[in-house]
Protein backbone atom coordinates (compact mmCIF):
# COMPACT_ATOMS: atom_id res chain seq x y z
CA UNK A 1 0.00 0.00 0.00
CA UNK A 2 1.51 3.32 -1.10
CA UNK A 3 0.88 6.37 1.34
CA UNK A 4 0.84 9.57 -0.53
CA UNK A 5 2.55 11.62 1.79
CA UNK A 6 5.39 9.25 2.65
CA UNK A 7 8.63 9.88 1.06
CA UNK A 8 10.01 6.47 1.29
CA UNK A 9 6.70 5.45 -0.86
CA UNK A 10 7.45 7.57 -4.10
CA UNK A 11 11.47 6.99 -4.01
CA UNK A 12 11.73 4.39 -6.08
CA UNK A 13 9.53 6.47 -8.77
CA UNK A 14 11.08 9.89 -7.99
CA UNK A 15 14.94 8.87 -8.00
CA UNK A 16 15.21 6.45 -11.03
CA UNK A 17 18.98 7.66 -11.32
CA UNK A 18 19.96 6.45 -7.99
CA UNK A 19 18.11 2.83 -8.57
CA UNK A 20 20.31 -0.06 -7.48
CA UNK A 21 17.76 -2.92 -7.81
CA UNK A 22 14.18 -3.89 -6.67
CA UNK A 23 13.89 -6.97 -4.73
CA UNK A 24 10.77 -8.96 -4.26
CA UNK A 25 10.22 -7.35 -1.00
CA UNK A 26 12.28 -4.21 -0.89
CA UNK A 27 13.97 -1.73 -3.21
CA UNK A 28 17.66 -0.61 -3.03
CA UNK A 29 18.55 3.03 -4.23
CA UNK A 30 22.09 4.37 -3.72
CA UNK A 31 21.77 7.55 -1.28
CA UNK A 32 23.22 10.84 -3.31
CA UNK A 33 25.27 11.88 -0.90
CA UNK A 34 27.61 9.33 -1.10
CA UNK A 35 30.27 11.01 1.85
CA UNK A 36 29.89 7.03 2.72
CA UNK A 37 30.93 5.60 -0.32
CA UNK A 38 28.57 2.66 -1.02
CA UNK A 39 25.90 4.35 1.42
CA UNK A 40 22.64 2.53 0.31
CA UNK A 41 19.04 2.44 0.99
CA UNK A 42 16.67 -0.47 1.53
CA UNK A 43 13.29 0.36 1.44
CA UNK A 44 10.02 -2.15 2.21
CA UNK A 45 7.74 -2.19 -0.97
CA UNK A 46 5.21 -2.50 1.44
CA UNK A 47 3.92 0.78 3.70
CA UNK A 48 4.85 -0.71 6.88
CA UNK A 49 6.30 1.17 10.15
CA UNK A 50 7.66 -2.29 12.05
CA UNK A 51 8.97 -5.14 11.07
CA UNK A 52 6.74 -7.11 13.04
CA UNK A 53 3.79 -5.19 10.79
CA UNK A 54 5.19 -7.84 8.11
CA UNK A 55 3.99 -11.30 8.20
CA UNK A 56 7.10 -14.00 9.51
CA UNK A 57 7.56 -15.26 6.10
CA UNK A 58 7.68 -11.25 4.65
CA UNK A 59 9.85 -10.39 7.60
CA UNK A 60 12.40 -13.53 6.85
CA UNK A 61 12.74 -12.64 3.40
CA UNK A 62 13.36 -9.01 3.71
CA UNK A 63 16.23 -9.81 6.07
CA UNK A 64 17.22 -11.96 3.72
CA UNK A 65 17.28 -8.86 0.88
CA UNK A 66 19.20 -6.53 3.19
CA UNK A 67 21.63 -9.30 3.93
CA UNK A 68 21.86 -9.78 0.54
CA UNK A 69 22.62 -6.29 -0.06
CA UNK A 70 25.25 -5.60 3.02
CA UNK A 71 27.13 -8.22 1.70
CA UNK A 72 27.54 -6.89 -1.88
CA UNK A 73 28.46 -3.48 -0.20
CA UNK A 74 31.10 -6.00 1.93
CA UNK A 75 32.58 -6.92 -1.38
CA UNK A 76 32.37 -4.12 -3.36
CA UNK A 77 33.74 -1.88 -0.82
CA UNK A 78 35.85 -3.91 1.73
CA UNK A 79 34.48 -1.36 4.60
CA UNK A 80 36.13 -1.66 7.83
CA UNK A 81 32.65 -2.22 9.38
CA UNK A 82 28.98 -1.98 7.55
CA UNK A 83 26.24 0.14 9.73
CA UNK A 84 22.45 -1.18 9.83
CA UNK A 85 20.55 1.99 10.86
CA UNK A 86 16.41 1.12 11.09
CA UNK A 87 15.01 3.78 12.58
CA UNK A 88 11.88 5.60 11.78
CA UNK A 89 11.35 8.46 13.80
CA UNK A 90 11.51 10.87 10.54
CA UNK A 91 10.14 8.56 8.06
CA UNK A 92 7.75 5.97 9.11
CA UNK A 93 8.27 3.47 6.95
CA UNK A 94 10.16 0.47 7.08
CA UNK A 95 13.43 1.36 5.78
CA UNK A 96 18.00 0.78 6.00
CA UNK A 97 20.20 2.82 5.76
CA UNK A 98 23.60 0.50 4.91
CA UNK A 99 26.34 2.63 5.49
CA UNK A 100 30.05 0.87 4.99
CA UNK A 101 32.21 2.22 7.33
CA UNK A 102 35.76 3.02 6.84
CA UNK A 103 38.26 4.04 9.76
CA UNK A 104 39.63 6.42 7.27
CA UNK A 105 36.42 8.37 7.44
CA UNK A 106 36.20 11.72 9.19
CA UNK A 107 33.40 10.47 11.69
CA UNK A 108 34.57 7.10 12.63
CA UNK A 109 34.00 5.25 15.04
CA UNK A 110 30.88 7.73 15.64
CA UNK A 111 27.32 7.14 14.24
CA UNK A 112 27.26 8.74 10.41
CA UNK A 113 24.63 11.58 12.36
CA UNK A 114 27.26 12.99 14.89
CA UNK A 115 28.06 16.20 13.56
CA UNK A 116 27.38 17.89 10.39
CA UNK A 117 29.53 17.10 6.84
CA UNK A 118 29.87 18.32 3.40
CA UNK A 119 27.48 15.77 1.01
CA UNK A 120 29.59 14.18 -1.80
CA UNK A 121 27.36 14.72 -5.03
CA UNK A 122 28.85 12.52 -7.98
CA UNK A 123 28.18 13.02 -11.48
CA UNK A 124 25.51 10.49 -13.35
CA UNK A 125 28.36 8.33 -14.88
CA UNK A 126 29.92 7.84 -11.45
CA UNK A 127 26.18 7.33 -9.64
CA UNK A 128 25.88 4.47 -12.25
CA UNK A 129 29.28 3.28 -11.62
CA UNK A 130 28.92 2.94 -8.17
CA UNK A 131 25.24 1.26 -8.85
CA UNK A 132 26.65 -1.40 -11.27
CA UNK A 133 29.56 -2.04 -8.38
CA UNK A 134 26.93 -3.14 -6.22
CA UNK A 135 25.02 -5.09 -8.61
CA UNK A 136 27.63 -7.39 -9.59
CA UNK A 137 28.22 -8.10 -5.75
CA UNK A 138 24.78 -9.04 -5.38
CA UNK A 139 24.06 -12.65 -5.09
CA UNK A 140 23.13 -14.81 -8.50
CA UNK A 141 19.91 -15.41 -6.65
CA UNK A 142 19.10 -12.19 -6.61
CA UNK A 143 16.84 -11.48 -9.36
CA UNK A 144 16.92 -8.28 -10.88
């Protein structure tokens, strides 16, 4: 169910350019400002605020899908860690933010949200780059 007034809703339609892959459960869009190189987005396809809103088999799968995509941001990137943010309190709807962390970056160890930082805005060659990076991480059984 798509809520009009819910950004995470109409990102899929309103950022085609930033597009990584849609799952059967979720879709994955590369976040523009890529200060985190790799920084993704995994959004539910379904309007839901908590993941135990989904049914078990839902909720199994789309764990599944964001494992599927932390692990192709693993490879692609080699981060020193990867973060798993679900939070919610901005945009209620179920949604990641995969962040691979490097200790190289200006903020670690800290959460990506300490303190303020310049966004890194690519060019559309190097957003689709970065987007075909990830896809040939993903897993074969990832259909897309």
């Amino acid at each position: 169910m798509t809520q009009t007034a819910c950004p995470m809703c109409s990102k899929w339609r309103d950022e085609p350019e930033l597009r990584v892959v849609e799952l059967e459960h979720c879709f994955v869009l590369l976040n523009r400002d890529q200060f985190f190189p790799g920084y993704c987005f995994v959004v539910a396809r379904e309007h839901v605020t908590e993941l135990f809103h989904l049914e078990p088999g839902v909720r199994g799968a789309v764990m599944e899908e964001v494992n599927a995509v932390a692990a192709a941001q693993a490879a692609a990137f080699l981060p020193d860690k990867l973060n798993y943010e679900l939070l919610g309190n901005m945009v209620p709807h179920l949604h990641w933010h995969l962040v691979p962390r490097f200790k190289s970056d200006p903020l670690w160890p800290r959460p990506i949200w300490a303190e303020p930082h310049t966004e890194v805005i690519l060019s559309g060659e190097e957003y689709a780059e970065r987007i075909a990076t990830i896809r040939g991480h993903l897993s074969p059984v990832t259909d897309y």
